[in-house]
N, C-alpha and C. Protein backbone atom coordinates (compact mmCIF):
# COMPACT_ATOMS: atom_id res chain seq x y z
N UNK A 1 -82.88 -20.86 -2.87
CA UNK A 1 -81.86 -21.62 -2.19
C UNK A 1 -82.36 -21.98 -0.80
N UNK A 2 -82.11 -23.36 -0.35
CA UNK A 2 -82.43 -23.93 0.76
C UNK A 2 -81.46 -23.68 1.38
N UNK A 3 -81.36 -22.97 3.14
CA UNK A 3 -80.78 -23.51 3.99
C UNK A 3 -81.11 -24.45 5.44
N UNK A 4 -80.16 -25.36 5.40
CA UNK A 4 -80.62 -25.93 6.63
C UNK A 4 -79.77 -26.39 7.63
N UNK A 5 -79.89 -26.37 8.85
CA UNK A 5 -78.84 -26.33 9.67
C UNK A 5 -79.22 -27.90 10.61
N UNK A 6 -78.28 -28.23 10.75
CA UNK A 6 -78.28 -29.86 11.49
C UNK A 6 -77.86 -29.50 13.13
N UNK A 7 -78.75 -29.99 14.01
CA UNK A 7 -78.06 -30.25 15.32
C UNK A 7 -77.39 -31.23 15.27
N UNK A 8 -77.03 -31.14 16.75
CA UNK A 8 -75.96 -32.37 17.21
C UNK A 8 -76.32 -32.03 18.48
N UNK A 9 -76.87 -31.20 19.26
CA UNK A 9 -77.13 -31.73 20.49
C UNK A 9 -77.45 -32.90 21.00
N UNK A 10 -77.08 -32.74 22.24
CA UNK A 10 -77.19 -34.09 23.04
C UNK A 10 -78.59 -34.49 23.17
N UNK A 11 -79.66 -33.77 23.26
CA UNK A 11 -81.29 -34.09 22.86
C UNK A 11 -81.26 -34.58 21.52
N UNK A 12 -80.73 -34.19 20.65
CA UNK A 12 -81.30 -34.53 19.01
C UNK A 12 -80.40 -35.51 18.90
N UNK A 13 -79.20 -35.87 19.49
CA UNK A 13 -78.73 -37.61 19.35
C UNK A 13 -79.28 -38.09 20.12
N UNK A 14 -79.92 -37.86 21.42
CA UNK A 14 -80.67 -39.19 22.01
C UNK A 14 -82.41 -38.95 21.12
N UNK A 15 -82.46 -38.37 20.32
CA UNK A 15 -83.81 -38.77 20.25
C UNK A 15 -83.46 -39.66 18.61
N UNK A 16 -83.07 -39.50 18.18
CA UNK A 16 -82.11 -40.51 16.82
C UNK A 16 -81.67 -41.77 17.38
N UNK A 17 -81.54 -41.68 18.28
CA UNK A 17 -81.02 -42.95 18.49
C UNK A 17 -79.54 -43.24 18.31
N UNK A 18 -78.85 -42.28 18.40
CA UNK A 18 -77.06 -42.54 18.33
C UNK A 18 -76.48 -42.68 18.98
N UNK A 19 -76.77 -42.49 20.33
CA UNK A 19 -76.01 -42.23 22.15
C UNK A 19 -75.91 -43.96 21.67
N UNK A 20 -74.83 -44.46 22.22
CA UNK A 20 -74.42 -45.58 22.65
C UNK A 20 -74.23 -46.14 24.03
N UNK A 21 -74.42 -45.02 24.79
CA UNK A 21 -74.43 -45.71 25.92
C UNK A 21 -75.82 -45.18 26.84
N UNK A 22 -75.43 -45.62 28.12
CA UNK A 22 -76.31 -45.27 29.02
C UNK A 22 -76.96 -44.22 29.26
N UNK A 23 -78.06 -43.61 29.09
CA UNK A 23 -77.92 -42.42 29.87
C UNK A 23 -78.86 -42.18 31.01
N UNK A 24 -77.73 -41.47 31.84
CA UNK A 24 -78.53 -41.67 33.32
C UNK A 24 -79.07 -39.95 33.67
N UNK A 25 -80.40 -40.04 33.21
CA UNK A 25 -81.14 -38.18 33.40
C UNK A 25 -81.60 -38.43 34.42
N UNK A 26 -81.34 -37.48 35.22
CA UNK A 26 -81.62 -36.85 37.38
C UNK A 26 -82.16 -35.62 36.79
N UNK A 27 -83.00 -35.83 38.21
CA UNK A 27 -83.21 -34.30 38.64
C UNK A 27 -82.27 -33.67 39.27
N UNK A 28 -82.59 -32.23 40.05
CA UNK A 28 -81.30 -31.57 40.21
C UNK A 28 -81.14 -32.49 41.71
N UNK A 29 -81.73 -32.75 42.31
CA UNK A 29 -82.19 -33.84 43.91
C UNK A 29 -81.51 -34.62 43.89
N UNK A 30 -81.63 -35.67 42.34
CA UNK A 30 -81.42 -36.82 43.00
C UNK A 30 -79.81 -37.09 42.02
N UNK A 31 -79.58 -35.69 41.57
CA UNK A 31 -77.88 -36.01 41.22
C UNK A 31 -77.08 -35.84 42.07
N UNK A 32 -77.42 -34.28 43.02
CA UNK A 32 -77.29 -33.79 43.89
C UNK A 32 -76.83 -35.51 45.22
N UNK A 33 -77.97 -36.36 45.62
CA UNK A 33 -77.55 -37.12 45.97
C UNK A 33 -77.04 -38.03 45.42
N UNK A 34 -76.68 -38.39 44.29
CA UNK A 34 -75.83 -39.47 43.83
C UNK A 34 -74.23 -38.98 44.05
N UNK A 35 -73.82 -37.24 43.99
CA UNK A 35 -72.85 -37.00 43.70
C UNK A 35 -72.29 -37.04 45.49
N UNK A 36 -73.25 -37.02 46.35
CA UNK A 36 -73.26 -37.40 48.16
C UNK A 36 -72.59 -38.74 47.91
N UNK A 37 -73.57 -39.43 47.48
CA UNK A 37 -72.72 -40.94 47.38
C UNK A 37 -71.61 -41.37 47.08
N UNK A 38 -71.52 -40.53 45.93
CA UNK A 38 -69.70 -40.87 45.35
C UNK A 38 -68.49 -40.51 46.23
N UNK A 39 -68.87 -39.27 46.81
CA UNK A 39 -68.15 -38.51 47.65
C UNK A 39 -68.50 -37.74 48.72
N UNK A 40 -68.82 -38.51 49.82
CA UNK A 40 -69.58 -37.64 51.31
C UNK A 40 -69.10 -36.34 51.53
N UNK A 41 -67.90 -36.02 51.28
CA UNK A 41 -67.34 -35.07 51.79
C UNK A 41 -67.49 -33.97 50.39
N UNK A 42 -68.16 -33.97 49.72
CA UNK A 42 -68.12 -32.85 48.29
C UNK A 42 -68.34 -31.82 48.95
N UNK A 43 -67.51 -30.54 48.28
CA UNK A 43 -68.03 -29.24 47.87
C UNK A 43 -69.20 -28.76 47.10
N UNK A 44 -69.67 -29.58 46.27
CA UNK A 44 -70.64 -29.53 45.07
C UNK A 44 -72.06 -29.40 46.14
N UNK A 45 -72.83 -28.08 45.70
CA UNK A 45 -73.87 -27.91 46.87
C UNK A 45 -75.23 -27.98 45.62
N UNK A 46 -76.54 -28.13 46.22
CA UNK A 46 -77.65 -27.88 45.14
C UNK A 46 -77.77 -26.62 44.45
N UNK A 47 -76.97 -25.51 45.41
CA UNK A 47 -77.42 -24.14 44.99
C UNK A 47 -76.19 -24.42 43.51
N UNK A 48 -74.70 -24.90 43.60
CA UNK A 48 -73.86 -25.33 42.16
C UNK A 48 -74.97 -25.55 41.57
N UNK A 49 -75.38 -27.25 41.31
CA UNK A 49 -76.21 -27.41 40.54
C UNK A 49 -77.18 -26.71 39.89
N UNK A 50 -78.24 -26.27 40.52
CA UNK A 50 -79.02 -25.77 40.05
C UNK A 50 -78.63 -24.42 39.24
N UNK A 51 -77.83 -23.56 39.72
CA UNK A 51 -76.97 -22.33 38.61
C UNK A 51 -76.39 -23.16 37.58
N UNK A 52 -75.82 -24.53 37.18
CA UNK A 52 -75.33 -24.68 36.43
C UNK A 52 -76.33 -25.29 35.31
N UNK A 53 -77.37 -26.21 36.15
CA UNK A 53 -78.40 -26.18 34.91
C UNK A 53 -79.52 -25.13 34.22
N UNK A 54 -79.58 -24.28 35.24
CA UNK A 54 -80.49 -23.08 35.25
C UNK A 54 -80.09 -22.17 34.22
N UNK A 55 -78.30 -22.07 34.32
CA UNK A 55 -77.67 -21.22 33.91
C UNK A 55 -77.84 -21.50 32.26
N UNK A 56 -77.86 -22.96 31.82
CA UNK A 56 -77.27 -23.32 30.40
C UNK A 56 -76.14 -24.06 30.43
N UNK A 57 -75.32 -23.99 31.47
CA UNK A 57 -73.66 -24.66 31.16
C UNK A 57 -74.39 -25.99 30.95
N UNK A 58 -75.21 -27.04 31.36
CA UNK A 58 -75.53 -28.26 31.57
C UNK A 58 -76.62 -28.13 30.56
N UNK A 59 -76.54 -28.88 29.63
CA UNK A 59 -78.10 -29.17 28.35
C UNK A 59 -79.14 -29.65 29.42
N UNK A 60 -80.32 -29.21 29.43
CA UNK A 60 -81.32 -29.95 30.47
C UNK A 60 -82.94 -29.80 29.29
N UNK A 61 -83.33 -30.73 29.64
CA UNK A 61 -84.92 -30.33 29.52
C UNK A 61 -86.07 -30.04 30.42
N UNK A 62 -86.44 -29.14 30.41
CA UNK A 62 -87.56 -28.85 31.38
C UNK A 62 -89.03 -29.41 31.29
N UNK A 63 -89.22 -30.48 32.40
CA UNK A 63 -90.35 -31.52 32.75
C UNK A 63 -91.30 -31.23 33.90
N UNK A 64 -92.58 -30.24 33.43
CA UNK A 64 -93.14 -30.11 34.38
C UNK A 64 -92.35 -28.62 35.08
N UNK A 65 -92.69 -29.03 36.51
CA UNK A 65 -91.32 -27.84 37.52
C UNK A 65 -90.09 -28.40 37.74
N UNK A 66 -89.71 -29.11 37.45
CA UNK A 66 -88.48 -29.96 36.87
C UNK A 66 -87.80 -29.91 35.58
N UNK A 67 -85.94 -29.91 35.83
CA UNK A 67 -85.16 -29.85 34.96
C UNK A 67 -84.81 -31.41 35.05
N UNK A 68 -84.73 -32.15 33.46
CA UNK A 68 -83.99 -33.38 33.34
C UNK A 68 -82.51 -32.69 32.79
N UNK A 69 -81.56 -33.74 33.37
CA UNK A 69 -80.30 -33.74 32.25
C UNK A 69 -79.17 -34.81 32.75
N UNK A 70 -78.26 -34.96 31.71
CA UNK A 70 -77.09 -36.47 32.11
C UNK A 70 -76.53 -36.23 33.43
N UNK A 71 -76.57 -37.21 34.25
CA UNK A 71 -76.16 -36.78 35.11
C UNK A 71 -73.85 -36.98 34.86
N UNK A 72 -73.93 -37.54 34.03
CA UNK A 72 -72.48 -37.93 33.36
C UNK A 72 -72.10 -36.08 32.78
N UNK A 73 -72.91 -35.71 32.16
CA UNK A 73 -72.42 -34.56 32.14
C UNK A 73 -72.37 -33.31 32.85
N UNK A 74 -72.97 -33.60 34.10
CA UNK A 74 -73.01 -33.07 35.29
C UNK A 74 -71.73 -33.04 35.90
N UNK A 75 -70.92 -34.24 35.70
CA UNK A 75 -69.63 -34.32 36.61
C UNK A 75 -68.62 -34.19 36.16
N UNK A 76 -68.98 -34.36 34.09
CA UNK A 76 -67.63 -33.83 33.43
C UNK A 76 -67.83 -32.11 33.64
N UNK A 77 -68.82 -32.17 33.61
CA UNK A 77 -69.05 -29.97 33.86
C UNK A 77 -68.07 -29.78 34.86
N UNK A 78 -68.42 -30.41 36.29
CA UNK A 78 -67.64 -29.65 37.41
C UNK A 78 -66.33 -30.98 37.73
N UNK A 79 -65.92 -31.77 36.47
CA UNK A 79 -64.39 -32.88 36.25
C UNK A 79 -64.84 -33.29 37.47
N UNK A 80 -65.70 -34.09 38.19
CA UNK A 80 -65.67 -34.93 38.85
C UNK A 80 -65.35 -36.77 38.29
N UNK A 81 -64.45 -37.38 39.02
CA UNK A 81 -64.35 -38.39 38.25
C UNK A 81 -65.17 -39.81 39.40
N UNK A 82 -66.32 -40.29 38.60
CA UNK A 82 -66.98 -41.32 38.95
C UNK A 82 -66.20 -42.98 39.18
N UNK A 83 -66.55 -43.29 40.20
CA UNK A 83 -65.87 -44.65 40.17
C UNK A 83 -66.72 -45.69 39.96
């Protein structure tokens, strides 16, 4: 008997080709400043970030000494809402 188990991670649909939309992968830097941009005044510090991708809560891939990951799911993690 065969078993086999199917992902669905967010890596194994973008590498299929199913994501429909955009996806915008940062480093922890330059989400860190995008999330400056949205909102000068944030609470959200690099040391957040980085525990949250470091940690696992955030899917990331590790590039080099660098973590990639969405930066969209960066802000549903900590419900930030993008304008």
């Amino acid at each position: 008997m065969l078993i086999t188990f199917s992902s669905n991670s967010f890596f194994e649909q973008e590498r299929q080709g199913t994501m429909t939309e955009s996806i915008k992968m940062r480093t922890m830097e330059t989400a860190y400043q995008a999330i400056k941009e949205m909102d000068p005044d944030t609470a959200i510090t690099r040391w957040a970030i980085r525990q949250a991708v470091s940690g696992g809560y955030i899917p990331s891939r590790r590039v080099g000494n660098k973590y990639l990951f969405n930066l969209d799911t960066l802000l549903d993690y900590f419900n930030v809402k993008a304008s």
